[in-house]
N, C-alpha and C. Protein backbone atom coordinates (compact mmCIF):
# COMPACT_ATOMS: atom_id res chain seq x y z
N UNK A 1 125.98 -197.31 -8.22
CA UNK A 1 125.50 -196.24 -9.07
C UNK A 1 124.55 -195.37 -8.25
N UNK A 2 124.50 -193.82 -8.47
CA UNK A 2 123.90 -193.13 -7.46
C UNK A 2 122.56 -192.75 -8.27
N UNK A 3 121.73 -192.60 -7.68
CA UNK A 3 120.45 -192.39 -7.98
C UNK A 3 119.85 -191.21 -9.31
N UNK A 4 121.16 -189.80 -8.89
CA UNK A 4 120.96 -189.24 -10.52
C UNK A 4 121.36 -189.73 -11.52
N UNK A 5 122.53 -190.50 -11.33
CA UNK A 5 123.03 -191.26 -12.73
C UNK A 5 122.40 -192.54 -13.20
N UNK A 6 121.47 -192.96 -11.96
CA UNK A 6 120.20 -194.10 -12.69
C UNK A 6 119.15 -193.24 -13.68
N UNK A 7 118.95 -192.29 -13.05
CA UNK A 7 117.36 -191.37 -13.53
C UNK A 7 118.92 -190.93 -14.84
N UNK A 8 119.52 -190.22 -15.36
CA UNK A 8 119.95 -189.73 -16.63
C UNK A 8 119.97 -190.68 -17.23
N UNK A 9 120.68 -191.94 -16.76
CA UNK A 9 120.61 -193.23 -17.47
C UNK A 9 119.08 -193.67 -18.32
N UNK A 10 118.38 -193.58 -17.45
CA UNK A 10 116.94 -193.89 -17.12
C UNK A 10 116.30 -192.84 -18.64
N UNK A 11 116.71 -191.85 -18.54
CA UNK A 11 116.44 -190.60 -19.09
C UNK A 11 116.93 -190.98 -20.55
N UNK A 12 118.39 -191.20 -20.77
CA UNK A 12 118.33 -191.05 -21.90
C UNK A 12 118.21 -192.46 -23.07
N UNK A 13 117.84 -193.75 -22.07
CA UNK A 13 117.58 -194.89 -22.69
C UNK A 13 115.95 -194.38 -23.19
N UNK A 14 115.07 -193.35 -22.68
CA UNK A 14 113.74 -192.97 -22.92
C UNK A 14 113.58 -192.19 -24.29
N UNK A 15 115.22 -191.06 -24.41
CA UNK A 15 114.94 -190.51 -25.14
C UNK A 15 115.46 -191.05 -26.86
N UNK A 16 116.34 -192.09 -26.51
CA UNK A 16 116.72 -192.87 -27.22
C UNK A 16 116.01 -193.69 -28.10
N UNK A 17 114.97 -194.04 -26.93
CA UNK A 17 113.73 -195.32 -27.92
C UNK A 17 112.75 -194.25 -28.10
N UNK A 18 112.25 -192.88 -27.77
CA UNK A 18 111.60 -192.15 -28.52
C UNK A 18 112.20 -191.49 -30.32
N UNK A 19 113.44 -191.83 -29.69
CA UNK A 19 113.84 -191.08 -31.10
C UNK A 19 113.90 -192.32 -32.43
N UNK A 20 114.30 -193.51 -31.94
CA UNK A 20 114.03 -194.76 -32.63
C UNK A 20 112.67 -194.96 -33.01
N UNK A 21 111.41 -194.52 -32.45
CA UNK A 21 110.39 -194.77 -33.03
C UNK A 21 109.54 -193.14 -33.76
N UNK A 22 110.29 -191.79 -33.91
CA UNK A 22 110.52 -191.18 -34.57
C UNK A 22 111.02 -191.43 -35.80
N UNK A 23 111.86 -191.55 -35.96
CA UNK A 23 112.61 -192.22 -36.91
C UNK A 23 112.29 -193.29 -37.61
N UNK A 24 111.35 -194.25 -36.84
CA UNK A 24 110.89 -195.11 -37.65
C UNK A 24 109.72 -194.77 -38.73
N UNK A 25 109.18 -193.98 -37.58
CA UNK A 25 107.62 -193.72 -38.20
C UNK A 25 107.61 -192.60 -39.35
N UNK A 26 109.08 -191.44 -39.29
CA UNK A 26 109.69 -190.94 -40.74
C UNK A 26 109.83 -192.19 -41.64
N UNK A 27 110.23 -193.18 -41.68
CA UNK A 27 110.62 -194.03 -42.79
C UNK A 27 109.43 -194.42 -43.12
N UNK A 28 108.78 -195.04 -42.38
CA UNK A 28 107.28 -195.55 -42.70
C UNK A 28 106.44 -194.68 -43.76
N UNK A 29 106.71 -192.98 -43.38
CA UNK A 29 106.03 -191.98 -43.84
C UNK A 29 107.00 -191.85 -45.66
N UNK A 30 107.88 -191.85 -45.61
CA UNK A 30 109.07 -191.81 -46.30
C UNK A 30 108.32 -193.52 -47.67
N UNK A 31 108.33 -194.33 -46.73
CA UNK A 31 108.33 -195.88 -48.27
C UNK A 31 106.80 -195.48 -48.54
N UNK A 32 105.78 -195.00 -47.90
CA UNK A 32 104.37 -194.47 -48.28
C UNK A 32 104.58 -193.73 -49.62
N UNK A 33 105.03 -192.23 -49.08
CA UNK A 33 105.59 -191.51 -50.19
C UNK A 33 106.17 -191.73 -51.29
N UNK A 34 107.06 -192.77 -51.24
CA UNK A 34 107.72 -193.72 -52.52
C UNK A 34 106.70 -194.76 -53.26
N UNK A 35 105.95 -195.25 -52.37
CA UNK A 35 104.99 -195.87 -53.38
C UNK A 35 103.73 -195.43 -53.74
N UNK A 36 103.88 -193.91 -53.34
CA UNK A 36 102.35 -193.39 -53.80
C UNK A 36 103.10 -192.95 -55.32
N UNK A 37 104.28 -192.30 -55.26
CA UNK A 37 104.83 -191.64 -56.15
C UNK A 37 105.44 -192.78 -57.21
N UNK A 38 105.54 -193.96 -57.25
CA UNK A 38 105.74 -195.24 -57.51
C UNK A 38 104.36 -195.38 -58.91
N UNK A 39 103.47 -195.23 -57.96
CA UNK A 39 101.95 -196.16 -58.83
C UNK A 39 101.86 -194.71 -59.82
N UNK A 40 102.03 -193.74 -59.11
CA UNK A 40 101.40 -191.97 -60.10
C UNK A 40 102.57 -192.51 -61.31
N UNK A 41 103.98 -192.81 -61.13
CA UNK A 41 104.36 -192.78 -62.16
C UNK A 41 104.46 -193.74 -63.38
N UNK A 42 103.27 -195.03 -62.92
CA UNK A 42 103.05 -196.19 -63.58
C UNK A 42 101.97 -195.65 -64.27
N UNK A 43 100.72 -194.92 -63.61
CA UNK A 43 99.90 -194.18 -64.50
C UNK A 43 100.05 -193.40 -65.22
N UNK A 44 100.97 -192.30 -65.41
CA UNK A 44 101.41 -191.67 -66.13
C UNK A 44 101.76 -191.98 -67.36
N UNK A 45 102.71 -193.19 -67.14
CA UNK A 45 103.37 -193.85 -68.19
C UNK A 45 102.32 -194.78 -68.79
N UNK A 46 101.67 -194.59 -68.55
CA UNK A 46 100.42 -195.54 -68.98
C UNK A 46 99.36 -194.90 -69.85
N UNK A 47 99.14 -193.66 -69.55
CA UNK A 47 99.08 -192.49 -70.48
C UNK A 47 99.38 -191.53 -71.30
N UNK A 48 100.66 -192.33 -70.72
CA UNK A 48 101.66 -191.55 -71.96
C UNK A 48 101.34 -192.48 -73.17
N UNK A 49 101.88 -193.29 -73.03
CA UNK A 49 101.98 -194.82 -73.84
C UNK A 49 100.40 -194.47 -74.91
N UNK A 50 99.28 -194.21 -74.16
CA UNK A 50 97.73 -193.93 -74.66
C UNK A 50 97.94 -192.87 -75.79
N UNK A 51 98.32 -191.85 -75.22
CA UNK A 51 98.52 -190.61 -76.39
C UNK A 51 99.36 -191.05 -77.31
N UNK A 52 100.62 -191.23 -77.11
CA UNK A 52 101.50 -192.24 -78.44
C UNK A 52 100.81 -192.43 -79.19
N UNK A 53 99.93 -193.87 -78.64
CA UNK A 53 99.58 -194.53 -79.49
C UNK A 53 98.30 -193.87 -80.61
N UNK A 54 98.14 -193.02 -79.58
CA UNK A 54 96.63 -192.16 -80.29
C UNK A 54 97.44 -191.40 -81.72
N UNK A 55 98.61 -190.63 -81.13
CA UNK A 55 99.46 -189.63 -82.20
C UNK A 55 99.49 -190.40 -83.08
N UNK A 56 100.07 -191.80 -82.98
CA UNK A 56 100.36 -192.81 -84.07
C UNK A 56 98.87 -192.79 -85.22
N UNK A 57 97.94 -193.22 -84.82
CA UNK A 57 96.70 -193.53 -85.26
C UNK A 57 96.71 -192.32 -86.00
N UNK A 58 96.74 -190.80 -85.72
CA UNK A 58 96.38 -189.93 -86.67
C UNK A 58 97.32 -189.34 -87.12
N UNK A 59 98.66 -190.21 -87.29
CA UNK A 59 99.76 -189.64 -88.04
C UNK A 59 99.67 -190.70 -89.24
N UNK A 60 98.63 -191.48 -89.29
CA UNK A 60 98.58 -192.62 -90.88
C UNK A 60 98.09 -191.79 -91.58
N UNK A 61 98.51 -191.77 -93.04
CA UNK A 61 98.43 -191.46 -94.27
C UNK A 61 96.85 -191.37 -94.16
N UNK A 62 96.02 -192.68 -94.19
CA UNK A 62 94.65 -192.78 -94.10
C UNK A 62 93.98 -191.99 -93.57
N UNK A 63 94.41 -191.94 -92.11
CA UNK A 63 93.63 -191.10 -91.30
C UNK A 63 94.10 -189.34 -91.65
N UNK A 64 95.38 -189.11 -92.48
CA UNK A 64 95.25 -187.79 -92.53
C UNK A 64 94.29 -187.72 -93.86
N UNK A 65 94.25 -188.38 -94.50
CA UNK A 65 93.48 -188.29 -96.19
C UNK A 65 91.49 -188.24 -95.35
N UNK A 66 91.45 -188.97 -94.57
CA UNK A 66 89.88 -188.68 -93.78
C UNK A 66 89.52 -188.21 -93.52
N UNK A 67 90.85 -187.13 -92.22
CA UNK A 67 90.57 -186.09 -91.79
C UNK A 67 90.23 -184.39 -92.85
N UNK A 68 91.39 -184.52 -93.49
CA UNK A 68 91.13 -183.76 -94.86
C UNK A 68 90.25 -183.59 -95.64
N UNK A 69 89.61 -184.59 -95.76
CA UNK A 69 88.40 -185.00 -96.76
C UNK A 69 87.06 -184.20 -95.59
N UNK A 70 87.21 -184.72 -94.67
CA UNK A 70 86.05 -184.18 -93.02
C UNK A 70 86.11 -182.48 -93.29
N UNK A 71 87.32 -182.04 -93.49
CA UNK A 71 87.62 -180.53 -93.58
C UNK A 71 87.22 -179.64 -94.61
N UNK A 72 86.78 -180.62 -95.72
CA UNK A 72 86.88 -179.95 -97.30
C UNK A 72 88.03 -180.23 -97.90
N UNK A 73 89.29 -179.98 -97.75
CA UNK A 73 90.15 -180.22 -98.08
C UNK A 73 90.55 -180.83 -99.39
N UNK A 74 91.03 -180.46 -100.33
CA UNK A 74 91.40 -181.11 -101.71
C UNK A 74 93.25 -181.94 -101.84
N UNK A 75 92.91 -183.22 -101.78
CA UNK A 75 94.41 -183.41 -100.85
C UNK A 75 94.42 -184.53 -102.71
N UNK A 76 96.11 -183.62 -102.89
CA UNK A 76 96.29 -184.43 -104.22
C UNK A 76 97.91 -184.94 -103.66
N UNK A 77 98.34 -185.97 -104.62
CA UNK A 77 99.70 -186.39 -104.50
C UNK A 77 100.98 -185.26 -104.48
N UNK A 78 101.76 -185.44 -103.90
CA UNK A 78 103.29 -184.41 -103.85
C UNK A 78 103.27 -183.92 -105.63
N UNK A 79 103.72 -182.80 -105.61
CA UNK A 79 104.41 -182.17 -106.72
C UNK A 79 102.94 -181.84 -107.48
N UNK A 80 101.36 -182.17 -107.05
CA UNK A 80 100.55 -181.53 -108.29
C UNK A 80 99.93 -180.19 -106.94
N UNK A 81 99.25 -179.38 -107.53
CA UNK A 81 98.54 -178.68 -107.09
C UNK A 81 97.10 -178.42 -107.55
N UNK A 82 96.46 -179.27 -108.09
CA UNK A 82 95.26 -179.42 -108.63
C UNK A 82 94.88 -180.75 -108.98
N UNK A 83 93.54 -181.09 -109.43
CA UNK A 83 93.12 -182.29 -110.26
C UNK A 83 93.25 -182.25 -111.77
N UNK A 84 94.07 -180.45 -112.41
CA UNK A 84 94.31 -180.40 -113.50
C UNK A 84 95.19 -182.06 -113.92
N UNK A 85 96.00 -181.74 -113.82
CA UNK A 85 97.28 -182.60 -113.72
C UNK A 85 96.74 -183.99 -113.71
N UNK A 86 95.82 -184.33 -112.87
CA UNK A 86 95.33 -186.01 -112.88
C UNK A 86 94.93 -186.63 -114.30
């Protein structure tokens, strides 16, 4: 083997394991990115789940008759429109 075809040889086994540890260090950068974006979407859902449960709480009958009452509000059963009727 003649001496330029050691050095290209030489050359591109260099550029080879540079590009292998390119490439690695994209993936590395790459499963980071997946598990940052991983945990954000466990919190999310974790606050989602919070508000739900909050909507729930002030979608009860009770809590709308409390809130109403907090407002002034004169809150009678379906079909009356006054305390005539009671």
């Amino acid at each position: 083997m003649t001496v330029p075809r050691a050095l290209l040889v030489l050359l591109m086994l260099v550029a080879v394991g540079i590009a292998i540890v390119v490439v690695r260090q994209k993936s590395a950068q790459a499963a980071n990115r997946i598990q940052e974006l991983h945990q954000q979407n466990i919190t999310l859902e974790q606050k989602l789940w919070a508000k739900q449960l909050d909507l729930a709480r002030l979608r009860e009958p009770q809590a709308i008759r409390r809130r109403a009452a907090e407002l002034g509000f004169d809150v009678f059963p379906p079909g009356r429109t006054s305390a005539d009727g009671l």
